[in-house]
PDB file of N, CA and C in Angstrom:
ATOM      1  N   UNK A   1     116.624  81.405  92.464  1.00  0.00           N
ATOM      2  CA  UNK A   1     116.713  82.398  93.510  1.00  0.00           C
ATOM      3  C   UNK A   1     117.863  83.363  93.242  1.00  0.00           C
ATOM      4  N   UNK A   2     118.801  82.786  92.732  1.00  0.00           N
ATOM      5  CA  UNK A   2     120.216  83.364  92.471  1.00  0.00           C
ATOM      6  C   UNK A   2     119.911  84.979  91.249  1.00  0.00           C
ATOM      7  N   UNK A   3     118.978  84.583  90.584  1.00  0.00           N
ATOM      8  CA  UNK A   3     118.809  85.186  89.482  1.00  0.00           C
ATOM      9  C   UNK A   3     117.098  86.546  89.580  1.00  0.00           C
ATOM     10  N   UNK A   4     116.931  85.976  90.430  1.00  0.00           N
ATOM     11  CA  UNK A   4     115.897  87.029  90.899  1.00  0.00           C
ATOM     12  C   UNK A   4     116.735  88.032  92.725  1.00  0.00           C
ATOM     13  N   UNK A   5     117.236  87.519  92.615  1.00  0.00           N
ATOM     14  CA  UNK A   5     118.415  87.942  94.031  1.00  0.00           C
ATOM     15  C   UNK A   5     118.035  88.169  95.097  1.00  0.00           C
ATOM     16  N   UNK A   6     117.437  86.739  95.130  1.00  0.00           N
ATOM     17  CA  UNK A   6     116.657  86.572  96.642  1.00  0.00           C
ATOM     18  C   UNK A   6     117.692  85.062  97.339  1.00  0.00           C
ATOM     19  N   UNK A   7     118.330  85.939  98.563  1.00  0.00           N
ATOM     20  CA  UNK A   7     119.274  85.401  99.491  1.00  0.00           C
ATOM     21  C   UNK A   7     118.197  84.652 100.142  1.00  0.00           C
ATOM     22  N   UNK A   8     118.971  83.402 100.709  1.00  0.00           N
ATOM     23  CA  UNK A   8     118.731  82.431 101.728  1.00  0.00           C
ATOM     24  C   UNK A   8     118.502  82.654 102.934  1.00  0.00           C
ATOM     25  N   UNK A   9     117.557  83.400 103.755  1.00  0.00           N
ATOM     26  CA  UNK A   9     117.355  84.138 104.993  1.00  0.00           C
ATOM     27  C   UNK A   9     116.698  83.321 105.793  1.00  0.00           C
ATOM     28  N   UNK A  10     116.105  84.059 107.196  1.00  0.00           N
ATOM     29  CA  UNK A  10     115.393  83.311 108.221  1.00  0.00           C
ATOM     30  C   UNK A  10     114.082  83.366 107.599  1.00  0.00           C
ATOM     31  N   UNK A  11     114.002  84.774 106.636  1.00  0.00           N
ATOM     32  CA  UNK A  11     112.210  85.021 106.396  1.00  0.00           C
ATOM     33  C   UNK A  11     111.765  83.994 104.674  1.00  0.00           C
ATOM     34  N   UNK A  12     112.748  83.630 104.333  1.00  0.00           N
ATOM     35  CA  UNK A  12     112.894  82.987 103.072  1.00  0.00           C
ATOM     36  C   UNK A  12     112.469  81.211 103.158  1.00  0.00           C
ATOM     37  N   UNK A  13     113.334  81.120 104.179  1.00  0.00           N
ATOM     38  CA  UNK A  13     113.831  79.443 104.930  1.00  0.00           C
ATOM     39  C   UNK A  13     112.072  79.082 105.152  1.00  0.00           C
ATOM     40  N   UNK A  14     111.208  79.320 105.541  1.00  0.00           N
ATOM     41  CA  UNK A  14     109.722  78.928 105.808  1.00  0.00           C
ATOM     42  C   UNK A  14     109.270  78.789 104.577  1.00  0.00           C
ATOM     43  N   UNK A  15     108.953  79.548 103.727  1.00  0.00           N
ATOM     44  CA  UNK A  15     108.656  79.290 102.543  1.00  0.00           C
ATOM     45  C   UNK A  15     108.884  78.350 101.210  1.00  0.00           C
ATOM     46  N   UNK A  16     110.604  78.044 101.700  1.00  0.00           N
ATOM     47  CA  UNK A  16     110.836  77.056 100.578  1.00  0.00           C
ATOM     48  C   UNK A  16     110.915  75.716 101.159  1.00  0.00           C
ATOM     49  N   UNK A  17     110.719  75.439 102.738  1.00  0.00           N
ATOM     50  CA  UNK A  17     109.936  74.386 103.039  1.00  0.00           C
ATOM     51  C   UNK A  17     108.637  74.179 102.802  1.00  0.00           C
ATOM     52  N   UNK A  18     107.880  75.508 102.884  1.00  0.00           N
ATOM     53  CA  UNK A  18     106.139  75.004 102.233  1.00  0.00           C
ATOM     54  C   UNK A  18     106.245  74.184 100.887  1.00  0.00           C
ATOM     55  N   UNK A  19     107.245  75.098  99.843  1.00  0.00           N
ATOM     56  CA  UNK A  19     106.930  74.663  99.118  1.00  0.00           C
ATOM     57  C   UNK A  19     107.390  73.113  98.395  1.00  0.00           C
ATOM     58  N   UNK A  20     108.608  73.042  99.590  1.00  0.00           N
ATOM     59  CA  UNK A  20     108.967  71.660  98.854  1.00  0.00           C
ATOM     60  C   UNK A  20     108.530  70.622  99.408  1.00  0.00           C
ATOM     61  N   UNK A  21     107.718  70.790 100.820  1.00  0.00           N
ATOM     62  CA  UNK A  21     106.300  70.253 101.485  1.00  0.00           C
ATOM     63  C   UNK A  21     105.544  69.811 100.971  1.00  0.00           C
ATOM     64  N   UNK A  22     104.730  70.277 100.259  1.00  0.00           N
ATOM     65  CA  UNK A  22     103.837  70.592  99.039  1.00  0.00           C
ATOM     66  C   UNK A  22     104.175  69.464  98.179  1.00  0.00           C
ATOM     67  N   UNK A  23     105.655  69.409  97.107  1.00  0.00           N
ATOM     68  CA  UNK A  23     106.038  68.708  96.841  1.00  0.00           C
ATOM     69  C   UNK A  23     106.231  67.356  97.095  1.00  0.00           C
ATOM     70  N   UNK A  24     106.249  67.075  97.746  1.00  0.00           N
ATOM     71  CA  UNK A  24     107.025  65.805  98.732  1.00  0.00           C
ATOM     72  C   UNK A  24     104.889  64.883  98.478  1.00  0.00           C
ATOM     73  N   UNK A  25     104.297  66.006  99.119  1.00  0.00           N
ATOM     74  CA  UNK A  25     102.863  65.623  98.849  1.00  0.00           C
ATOM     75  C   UNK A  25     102.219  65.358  97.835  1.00  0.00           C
ATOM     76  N   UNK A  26     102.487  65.657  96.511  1.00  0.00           N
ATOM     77  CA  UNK A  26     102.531  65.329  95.158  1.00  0.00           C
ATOM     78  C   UNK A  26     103.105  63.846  94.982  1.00  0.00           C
ATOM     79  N   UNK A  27     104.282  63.855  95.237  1.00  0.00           N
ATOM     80  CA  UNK A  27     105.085  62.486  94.939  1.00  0.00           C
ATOM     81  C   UNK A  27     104.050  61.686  95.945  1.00  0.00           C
ATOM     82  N   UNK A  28     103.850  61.446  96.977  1.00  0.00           N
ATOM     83  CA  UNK A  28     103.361  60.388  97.932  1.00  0.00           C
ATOM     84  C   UNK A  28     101.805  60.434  97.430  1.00  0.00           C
ATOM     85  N   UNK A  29     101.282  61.108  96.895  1.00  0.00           N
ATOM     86  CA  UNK A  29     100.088  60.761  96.339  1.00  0.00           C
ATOM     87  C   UNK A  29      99.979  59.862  95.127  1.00  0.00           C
ATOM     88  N   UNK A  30     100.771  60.044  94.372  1.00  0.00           N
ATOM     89  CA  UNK A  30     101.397  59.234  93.254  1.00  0.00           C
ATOM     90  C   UNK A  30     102.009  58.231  93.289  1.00  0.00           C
ATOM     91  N   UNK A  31     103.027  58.508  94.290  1.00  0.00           N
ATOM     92  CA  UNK A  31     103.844  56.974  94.355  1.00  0.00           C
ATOM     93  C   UNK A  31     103.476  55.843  95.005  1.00  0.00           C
ATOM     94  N   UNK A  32     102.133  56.418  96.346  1.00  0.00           N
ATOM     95  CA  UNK A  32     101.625  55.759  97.078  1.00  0.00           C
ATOM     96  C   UNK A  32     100.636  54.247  96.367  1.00  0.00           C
ATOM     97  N   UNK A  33      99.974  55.680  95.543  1.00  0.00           N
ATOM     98  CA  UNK A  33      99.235  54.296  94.384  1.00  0.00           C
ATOM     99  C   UNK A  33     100.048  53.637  93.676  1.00  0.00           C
ATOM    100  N   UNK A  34     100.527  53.736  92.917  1.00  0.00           N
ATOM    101  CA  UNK A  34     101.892  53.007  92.257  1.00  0.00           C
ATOM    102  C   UNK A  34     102.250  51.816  92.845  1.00  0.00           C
ATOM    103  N   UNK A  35     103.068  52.139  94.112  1.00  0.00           N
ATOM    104  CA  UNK A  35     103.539  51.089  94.695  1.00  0.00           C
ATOM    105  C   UNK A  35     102.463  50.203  95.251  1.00  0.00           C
ATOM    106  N   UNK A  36     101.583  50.348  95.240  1.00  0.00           N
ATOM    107  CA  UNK A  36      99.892  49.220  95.544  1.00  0.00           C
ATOM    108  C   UNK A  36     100.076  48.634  94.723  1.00  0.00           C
ATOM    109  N   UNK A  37      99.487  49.094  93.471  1.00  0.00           N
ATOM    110  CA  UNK A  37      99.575  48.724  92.099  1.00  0.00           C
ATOM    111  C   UNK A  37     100.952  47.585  91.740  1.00  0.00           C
ATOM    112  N   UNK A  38     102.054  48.151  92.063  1.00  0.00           N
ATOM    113  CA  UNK A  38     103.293  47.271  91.769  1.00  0.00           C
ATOM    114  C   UNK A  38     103.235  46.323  92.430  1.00  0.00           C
ATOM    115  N   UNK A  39     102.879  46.238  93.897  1.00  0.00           N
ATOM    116  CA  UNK A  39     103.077  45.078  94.826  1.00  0.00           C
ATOM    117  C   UNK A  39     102.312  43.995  94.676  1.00  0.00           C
ATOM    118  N   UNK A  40     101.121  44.771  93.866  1.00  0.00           N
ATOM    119  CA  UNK A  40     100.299  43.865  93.321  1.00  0.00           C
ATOM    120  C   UNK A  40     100.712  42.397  91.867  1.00  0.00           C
ATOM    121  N   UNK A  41     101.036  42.930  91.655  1.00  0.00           N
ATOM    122  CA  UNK A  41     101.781  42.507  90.640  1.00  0.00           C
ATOM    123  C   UNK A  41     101.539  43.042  89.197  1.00  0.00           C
ATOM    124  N   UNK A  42     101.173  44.511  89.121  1.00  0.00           N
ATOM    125  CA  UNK A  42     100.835  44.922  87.985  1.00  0.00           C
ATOM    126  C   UNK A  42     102.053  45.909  87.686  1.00  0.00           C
ATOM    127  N   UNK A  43     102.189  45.724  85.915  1.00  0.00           N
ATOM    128  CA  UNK A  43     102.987  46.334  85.284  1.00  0.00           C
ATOM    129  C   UNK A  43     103.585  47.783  85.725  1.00  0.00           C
ATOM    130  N   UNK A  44     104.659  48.562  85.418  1.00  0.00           N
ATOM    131  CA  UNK A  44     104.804  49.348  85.859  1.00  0.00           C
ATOM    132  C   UNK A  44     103.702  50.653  85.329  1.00  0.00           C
ATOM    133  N   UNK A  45     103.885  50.361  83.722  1.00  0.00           N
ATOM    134  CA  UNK A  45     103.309  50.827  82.268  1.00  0.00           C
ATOM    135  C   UNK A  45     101.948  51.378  82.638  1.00  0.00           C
ATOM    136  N   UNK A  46     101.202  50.455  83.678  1.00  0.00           N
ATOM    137  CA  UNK A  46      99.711  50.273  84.049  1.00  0.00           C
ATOM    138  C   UNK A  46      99.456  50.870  85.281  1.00  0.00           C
ATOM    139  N   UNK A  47     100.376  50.172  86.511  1.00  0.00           N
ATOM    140  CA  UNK A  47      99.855  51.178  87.253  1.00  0.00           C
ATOM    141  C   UNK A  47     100.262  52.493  87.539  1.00  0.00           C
ATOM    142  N   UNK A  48     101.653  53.044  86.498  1.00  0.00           N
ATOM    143  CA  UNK A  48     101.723  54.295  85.947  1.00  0.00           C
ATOM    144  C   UNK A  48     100.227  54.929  85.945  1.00  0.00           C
ATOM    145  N   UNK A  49      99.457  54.713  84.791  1.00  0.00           N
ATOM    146  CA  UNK A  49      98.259  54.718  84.195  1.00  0.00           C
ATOM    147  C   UNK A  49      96.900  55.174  85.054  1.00  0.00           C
ATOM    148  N   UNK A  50      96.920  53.419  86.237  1.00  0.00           N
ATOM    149  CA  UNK A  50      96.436  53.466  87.015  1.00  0.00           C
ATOM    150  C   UNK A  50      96.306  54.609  88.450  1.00  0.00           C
ATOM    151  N   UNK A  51      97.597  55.200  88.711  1.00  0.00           N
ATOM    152  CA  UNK A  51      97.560  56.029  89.711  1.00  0.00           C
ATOM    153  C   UNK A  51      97.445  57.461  88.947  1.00  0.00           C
ATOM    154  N   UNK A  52      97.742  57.682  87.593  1.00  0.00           N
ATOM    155  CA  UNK A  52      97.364  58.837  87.486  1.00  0.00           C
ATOM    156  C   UNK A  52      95.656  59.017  87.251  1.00  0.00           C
ATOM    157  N   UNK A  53      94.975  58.163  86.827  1.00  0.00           N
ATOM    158  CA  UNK A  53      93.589  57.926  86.587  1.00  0.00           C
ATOM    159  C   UNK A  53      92.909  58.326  88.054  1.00  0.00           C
ATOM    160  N   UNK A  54      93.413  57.612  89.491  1.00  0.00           N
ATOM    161  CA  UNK A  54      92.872  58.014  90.902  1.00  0.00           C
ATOM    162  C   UNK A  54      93.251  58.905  91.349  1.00  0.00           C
ATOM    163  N   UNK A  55      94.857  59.830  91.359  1.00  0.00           N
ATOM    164  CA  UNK A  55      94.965  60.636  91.876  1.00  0.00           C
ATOM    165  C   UNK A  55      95.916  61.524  91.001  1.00  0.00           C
ATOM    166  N   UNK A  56      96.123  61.647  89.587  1.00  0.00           N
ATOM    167  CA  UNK A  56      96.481  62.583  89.239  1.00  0.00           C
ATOM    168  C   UNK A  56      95.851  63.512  88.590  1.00  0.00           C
ATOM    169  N   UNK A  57      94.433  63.882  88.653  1.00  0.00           N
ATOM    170  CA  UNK A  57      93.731  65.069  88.379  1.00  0.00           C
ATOM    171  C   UNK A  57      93.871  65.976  89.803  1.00  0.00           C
ATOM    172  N   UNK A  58      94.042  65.184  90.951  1.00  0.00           N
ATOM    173  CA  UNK A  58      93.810  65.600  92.500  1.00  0.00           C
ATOM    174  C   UNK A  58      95.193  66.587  92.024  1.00  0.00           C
ATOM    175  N   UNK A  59      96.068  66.126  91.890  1.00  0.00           N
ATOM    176  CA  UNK A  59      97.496  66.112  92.465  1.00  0.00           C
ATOM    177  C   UNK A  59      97.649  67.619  91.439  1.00  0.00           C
ATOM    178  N   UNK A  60      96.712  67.672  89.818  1.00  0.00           N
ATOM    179  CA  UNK A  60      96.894  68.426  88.872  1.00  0.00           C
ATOM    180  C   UNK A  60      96.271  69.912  89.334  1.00  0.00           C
ATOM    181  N   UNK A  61      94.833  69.704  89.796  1.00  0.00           N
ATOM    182  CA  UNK A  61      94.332  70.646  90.340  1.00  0.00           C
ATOM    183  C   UNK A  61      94.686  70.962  91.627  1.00  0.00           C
ATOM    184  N   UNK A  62      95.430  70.630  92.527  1.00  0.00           N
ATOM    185  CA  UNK A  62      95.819  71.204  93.836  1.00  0.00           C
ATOM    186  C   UNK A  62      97.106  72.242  93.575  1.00  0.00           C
ATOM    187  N   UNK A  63      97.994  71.837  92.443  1.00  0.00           N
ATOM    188  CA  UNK A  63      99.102  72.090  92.057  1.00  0.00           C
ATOM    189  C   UNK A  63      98.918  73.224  91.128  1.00  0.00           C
ATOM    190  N   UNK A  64      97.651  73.399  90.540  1.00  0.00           N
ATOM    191  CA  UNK A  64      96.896  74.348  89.425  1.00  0.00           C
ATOM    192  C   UNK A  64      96.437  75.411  90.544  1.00  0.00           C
ATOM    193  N   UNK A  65      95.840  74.842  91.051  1.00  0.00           N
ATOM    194  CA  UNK A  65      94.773  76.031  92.353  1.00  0.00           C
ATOM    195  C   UNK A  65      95.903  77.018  93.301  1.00  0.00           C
ATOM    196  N   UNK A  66      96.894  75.785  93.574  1.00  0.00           N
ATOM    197  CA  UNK A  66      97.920  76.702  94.637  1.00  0.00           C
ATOM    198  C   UNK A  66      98.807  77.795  93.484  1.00  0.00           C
ATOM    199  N   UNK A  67      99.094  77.336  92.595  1.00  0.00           N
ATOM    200  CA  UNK A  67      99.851  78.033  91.285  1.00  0.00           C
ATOM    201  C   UNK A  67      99.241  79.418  91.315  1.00  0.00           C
ATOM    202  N   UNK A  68      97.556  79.793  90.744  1.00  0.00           N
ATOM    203  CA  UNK A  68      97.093  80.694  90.511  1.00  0.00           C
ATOM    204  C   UNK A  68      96.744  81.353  92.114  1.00  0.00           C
ATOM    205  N   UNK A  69      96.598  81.009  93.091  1.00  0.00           N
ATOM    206  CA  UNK A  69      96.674  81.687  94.013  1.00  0.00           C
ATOM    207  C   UNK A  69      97.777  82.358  94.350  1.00  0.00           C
ATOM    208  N   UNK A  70      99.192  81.678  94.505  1.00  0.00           N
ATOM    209  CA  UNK A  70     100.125  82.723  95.051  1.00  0.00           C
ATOM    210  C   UNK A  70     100.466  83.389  93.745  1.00  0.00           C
ATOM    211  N   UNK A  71     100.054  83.082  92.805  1.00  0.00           N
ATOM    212  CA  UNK A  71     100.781  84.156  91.451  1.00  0.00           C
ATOM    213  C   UNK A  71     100.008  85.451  91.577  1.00  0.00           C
ATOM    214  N   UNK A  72      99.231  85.623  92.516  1.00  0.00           N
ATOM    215  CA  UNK A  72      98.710  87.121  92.208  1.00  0.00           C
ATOM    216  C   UNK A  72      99.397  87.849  93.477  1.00  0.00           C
ATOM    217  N   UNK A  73     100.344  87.303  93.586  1.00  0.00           N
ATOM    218  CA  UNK A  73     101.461  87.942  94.898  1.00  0.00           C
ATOM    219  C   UNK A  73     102.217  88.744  93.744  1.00  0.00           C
ATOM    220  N   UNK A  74     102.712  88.492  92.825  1.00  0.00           N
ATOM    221  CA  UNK A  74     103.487  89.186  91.679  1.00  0.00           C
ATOM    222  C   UNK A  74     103.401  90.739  91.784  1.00  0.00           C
ATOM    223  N   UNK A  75     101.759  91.066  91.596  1.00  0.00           N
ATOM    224  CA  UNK A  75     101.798  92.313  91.489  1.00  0.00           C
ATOM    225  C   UNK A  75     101.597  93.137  92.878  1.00  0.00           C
ATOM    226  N   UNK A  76     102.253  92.454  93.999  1.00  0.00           N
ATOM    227  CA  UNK A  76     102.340  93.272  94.761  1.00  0.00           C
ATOM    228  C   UNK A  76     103.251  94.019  95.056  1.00  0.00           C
ATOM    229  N   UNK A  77     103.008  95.566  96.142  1.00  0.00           N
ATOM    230  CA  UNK A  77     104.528  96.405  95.801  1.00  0.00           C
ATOM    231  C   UNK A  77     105.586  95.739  96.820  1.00  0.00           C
ATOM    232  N   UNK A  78     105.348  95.156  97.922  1.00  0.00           N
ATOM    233  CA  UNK A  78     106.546  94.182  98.563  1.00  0.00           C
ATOM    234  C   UNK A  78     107.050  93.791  97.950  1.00  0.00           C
ATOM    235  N   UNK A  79     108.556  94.195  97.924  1.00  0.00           N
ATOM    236  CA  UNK A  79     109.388  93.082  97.120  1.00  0.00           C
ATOM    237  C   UNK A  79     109.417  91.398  97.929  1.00  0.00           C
ATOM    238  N   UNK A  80     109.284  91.422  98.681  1.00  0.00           N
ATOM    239  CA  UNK A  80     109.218  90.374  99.430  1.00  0.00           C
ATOM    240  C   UNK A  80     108.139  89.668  99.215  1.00  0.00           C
ATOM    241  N   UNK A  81     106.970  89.978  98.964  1.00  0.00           N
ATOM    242  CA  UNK A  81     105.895  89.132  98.530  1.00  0.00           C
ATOM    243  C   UNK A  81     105.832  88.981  97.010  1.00  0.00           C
ATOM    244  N   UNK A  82     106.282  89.768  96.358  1.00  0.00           N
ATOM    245  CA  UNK A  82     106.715  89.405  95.049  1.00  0.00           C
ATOM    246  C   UNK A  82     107.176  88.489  95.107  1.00  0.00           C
ATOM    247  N   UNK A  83     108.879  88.530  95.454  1.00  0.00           N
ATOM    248  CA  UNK A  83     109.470  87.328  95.490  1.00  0.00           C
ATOM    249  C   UNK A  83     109.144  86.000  96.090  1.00  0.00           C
ATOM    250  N   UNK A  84     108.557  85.884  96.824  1.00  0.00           N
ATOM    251  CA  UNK A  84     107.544  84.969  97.144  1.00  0.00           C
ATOM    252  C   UNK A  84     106.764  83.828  96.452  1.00  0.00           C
ATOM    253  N   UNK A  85     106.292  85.009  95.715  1.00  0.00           N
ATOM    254  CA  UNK A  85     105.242  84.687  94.771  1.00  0.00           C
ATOM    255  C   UNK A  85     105.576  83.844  93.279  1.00  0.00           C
ATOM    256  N   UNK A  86     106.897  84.172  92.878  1.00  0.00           N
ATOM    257  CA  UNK A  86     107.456  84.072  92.448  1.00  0.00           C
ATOM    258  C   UNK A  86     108.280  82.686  92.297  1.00  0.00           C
ATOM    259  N   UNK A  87     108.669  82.762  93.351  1.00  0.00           N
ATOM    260  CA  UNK A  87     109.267  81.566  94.127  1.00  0.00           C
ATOM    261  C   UNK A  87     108.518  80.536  94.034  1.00  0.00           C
ATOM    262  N   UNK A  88     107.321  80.305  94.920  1.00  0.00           N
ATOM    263  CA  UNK A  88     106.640  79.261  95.371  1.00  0.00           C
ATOM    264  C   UNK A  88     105.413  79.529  94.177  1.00  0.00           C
ATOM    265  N   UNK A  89     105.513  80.212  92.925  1.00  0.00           N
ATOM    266  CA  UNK A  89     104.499  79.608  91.561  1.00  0.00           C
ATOM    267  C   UNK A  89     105.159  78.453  91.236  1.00  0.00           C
ATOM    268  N   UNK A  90     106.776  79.050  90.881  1.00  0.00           N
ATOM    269  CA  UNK A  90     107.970  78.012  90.148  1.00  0.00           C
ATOM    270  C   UNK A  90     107.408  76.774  90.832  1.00  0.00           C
ATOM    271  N   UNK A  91     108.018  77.069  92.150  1.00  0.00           N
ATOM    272  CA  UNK A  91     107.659  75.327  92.981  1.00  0.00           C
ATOM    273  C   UNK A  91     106.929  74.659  92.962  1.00  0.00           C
ATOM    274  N   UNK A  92     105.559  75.440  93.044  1.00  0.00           N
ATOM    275  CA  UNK A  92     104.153  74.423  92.823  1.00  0.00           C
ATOM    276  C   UNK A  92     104.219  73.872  91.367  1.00  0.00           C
ATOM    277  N   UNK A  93     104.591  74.430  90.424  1.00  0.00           N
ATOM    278  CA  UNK A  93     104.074  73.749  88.864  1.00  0.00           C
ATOM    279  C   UNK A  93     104.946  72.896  89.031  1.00  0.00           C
ATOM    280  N   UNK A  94     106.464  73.071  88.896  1.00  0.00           N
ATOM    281  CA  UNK A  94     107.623  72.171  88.884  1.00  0.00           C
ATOM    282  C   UNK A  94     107.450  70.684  89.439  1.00  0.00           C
ATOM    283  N   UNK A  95     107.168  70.774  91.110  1.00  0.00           N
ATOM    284  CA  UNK A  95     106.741  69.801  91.791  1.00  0.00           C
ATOM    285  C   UNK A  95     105.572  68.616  91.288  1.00  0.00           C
ATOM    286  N   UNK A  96     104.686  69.580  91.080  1.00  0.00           N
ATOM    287  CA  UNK A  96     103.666  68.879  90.331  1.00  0.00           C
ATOM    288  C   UNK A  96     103.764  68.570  88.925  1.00  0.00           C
ATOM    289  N   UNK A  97     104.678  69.162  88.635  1.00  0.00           N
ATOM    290  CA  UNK A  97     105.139  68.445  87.001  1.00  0.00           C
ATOM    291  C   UNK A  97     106.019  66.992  87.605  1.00  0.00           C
ATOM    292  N   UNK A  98     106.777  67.252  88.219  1.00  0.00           N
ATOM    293  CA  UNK A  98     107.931  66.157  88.539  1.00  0.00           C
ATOM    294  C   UNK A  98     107.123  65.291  89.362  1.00  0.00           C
ATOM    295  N   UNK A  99     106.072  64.819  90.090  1.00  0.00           N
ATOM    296  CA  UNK A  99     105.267  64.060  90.354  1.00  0.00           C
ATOM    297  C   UNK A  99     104.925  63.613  89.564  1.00  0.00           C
ATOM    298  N   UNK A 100     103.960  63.763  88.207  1.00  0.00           N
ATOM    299  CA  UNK A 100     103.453  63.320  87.097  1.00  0.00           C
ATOM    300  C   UNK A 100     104.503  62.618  86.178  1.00  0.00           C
ATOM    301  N   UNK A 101     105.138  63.419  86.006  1.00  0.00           N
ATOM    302  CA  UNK A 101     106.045  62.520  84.857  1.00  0.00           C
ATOM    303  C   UNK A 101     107.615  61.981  85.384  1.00  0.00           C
ATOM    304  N   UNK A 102     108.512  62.952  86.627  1.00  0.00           N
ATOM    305  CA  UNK A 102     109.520  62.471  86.636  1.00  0.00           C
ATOM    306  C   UNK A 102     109.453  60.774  87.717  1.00  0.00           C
ATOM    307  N   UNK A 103     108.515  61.629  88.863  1.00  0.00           N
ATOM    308  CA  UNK A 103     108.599  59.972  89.648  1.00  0.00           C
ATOM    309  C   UNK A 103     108.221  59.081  89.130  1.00  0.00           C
ATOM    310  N   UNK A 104     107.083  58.978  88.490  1.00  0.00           N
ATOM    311  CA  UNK A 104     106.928  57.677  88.043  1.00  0.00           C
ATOM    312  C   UNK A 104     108.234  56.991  86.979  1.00  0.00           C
ATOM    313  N   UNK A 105     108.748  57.991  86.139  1.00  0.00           N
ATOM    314  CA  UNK A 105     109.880  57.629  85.050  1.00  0.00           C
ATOM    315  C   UNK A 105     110.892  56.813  85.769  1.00  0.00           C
ATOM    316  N   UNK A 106     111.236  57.489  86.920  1.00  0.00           N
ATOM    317  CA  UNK A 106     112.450  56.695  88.189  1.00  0.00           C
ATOM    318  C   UNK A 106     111.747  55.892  88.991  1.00  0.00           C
ATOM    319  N   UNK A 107     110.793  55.839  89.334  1.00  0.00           N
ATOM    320  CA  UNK A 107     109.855  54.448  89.485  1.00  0.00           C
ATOM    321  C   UNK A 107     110.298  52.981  88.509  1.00  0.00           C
ATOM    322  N   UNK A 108     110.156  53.476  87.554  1.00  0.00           N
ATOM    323  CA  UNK A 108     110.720  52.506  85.863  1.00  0.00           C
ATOM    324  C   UNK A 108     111.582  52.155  86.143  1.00  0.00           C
ATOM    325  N   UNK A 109     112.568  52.662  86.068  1.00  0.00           N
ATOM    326  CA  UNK A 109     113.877  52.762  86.413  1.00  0.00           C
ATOM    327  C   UNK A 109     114.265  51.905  87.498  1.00  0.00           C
ATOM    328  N   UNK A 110     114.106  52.045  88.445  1.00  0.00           N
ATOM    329  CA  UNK A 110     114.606  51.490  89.556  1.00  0.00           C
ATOM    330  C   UNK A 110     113.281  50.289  90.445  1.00  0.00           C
ATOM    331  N   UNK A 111     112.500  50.023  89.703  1.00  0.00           N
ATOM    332  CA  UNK A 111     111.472  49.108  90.385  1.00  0.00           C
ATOM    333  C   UNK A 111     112.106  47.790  90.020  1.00  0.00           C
ATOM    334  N   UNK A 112     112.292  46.735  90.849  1.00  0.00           N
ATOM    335  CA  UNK A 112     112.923  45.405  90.587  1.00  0.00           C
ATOM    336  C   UNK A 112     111.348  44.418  91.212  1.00  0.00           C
ATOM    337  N   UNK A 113     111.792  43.606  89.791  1.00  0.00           N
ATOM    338  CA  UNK A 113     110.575  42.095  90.492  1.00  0.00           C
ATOM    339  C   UNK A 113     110.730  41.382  91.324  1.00  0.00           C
ATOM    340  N   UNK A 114     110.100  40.901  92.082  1.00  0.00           N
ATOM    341  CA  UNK A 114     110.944  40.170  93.139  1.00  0.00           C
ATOM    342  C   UNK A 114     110.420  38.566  92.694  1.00  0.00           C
TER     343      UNK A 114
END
């Protein structure tokens, strides 16, 4: 934000809750299966595997679909919907990248057997 020089406002503040909304919805689709999978007593390795097999094409294409929709905010003459657009592309791929590969990695990480 710093670098495209879009300040922290009242009209800003809605938007980067959608998008880290959004986010938050990525991870719980992912982690939700996971932790089934774990409680179950299956590997982490697997039901890694396992939850991206049920819900990470969902999680790929929702995160793909919302991406190419607000990216055609870019070429608008609002700077404000530019920036926007801009904004919340970054967020959607990011999010949905860091669902796929970072939660589950800190999943690894921090899952204990009981």
């Amino acid at each position: 934000m710093t670098l495209l020089d879009i300040g922290l406002a009242v009209s800003t503040l809605p938007v980067i809750a959608l998008g880290v909304g959004i986010g938050v919805d990525y991870g719980i689709y992912i982690l939700s299966t996971m932790s089934n999978k774990l409680t179950n007593g299956m590997p982490v390795q697997q039901a890694y595997f396992e939850a991206l097999v049920e819900r990470g094409s969902a999680v790929i294409f929702t995160g793909l679909t919302l991406a190419i929709g607000v990216s055609t905010w870019f070429f608008s003459d609002l700077k404000f919907q530019m920036d926007m657009g801009i904004l919340l592309t970054f967020m959607f791929l990011v999010n949905m990248l860091g669902a796929i590969i970072i939660l589950p990695a800190l999943s690894a990480m921090f899952w204990r057997k009981k």
